[in-house]
N, C-alpha and C. Protein backbone atom coordinates (compact mmCIF):
# COMPACT_ATOMS: atom_id res chain seq x y z
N UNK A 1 -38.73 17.58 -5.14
CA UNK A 1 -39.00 17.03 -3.83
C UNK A 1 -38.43 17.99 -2.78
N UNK A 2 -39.21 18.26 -1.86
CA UNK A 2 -38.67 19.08 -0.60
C UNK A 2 -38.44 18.45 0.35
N UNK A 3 -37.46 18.99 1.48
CA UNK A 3 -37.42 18.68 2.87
C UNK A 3 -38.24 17.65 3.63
N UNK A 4 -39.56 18.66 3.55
CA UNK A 4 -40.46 18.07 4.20
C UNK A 4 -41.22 16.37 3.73
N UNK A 5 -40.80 15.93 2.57
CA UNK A 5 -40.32 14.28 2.43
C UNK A 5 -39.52 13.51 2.18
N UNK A 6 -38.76 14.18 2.86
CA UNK A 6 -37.48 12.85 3.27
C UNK A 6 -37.57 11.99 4.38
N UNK A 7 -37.38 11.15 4.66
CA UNK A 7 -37.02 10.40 5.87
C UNK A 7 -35.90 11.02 6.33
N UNK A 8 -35.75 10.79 7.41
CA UNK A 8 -34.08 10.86 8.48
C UNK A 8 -33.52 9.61 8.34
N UNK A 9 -32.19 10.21 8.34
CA UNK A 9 -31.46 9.41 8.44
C UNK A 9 -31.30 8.07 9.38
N UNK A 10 -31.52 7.10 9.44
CA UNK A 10 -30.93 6.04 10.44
C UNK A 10 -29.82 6.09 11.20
N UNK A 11 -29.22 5.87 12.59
CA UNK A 11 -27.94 5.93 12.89
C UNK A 11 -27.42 4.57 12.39
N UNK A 12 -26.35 4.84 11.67
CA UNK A 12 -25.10 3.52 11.41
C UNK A 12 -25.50 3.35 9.57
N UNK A 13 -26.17 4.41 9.23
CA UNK A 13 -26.64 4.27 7.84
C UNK A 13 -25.64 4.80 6.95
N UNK A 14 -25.58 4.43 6.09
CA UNK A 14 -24.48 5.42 4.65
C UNK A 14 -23.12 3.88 4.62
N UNK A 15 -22.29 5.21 3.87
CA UNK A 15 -20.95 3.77 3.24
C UNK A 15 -20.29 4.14 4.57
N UNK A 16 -19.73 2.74 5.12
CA UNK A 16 -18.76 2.75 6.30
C UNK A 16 -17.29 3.80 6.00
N UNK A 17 -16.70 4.08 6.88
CA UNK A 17 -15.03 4.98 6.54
C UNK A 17 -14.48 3.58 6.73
N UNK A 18 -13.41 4.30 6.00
CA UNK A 18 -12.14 3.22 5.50
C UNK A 18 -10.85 3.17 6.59
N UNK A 19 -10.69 4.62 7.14
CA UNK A 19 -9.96 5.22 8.10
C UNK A 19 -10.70 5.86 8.71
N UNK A 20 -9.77 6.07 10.17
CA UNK A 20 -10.87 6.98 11.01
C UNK A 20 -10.59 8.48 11.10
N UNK A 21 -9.88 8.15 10.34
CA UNK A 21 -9.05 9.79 9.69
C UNK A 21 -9.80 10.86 8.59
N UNK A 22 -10.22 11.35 8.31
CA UNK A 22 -10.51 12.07 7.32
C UNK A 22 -10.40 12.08 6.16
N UNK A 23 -10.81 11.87 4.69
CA UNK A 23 -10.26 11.69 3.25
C UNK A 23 -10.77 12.49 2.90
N UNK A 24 -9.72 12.88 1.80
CA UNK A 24 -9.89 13.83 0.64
C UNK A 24 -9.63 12.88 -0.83
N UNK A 25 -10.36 13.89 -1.74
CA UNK A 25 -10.00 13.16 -3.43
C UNK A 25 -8.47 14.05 -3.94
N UNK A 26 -8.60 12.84 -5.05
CA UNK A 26 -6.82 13.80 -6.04
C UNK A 26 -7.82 13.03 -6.86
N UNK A 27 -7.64 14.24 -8.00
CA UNK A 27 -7.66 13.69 -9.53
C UNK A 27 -6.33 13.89 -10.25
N UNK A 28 -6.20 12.80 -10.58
CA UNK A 28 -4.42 12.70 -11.56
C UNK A 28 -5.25 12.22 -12.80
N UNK A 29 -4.58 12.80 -13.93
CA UNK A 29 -4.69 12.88 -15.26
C UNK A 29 -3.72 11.70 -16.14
N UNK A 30 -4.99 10.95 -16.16
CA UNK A 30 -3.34 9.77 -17.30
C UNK A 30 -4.70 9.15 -18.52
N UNK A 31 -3.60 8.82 -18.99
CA UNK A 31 -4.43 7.76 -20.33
C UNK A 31 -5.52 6.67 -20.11
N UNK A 32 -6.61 6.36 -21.33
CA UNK A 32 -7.55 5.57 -20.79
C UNK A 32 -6.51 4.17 -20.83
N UNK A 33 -5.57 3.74 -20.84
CA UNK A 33 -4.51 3.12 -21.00
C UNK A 33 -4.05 2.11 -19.40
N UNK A 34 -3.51 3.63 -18.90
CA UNK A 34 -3.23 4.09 -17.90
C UNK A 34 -4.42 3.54 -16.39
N UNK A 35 -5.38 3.96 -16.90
CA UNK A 35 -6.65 3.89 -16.20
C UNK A 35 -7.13 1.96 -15.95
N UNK A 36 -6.94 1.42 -17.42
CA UNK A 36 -7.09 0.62 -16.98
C UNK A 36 -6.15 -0.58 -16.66
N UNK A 37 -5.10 0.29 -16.68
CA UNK A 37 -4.12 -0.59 -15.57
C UNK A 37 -4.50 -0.50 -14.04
N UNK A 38 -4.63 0.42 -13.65
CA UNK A 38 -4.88 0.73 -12.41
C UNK A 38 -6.06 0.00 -12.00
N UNK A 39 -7.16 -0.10 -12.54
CA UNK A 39 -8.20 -0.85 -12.34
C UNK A 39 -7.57 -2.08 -11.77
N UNK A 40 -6.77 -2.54 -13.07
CA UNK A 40 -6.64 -4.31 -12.86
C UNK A 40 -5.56 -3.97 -11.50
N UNK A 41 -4.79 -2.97 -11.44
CA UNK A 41 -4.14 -3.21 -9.95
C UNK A 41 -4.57 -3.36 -8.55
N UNK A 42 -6.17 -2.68 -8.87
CA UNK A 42 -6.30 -2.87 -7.72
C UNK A 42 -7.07 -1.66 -7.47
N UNK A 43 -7.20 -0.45 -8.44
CA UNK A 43 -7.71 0.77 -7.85
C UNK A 43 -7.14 1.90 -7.35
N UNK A 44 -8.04 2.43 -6.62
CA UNK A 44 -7.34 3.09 -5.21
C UNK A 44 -7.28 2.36 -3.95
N UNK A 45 -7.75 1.54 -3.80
CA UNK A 45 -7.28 0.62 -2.49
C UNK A 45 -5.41 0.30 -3.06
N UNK A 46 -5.05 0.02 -4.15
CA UNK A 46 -4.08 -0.42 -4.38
C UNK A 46 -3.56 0.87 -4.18
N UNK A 47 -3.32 1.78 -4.47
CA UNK A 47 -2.74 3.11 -4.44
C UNK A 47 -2.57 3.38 -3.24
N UNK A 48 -3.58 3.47 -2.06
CA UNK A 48 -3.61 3.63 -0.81
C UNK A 48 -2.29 3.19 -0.61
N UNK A 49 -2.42 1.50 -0.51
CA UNK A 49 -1.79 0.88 0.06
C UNK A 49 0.00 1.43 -0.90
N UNK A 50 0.41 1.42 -1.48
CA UNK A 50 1.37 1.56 -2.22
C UNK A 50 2.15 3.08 -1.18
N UNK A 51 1.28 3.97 -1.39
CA UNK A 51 1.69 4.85 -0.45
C UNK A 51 2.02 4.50 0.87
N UNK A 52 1.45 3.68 1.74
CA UNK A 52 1.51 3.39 2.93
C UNK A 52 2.48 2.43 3.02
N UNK A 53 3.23 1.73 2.10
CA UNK A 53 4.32 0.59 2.24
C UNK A 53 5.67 1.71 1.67
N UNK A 54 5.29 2.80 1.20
CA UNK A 54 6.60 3.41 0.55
C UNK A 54 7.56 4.24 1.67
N UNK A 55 8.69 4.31 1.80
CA UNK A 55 9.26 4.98 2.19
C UNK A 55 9.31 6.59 2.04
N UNK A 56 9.26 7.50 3.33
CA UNK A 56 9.34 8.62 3.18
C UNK A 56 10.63 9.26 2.41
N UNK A 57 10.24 10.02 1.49
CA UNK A 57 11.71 10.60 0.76
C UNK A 57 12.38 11.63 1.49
N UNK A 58 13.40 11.79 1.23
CA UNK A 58 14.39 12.38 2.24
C UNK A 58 13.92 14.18 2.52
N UNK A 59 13.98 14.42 3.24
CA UNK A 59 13.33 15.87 3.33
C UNK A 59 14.47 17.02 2.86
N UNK A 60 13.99 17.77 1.91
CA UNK A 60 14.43 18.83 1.17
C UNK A 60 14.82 20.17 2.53
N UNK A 61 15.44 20.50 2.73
CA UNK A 61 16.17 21.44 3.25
C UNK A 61 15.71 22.76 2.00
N UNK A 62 14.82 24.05 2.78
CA UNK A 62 14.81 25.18 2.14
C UNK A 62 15.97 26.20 1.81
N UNK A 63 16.32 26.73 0.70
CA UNK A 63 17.22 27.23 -0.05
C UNK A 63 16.80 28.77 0.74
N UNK A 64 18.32 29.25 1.16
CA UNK A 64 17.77 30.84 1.11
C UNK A 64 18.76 30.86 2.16
């Protein structure tokens, strides 16, 4: 299929943003185990959020 049959896009069309911020992916490596714990937690919405309730860790001072 080429270009020339596609439709255009609609304005307000596609998956809504979650933030009005910008996202990127991480792939982390764990067990199918692992995996489906996370599922039942919740996902990545649960992850999101986990990050966003955690406290910043104390900032490392560079050696030298």
């Amino acid at each position: 299929m080429t270009d020339i049959h596609r439709k255009p896009r609609k304005p307000g069309s596609g998956r809504k943003a979650i933030y009005d911020a910008p996202m990127g992916r991480v792939n982390l490596p764990m067990t199918a185990v692992q995996r489906a714990k996370l599922m039942r937690l919740g996902g990545a919405a649960w992850v999101r959020q986990q990050i966003d309730v955690s406290p910043e860790p104390p900032r490392q001072e560079a050696a030298g």
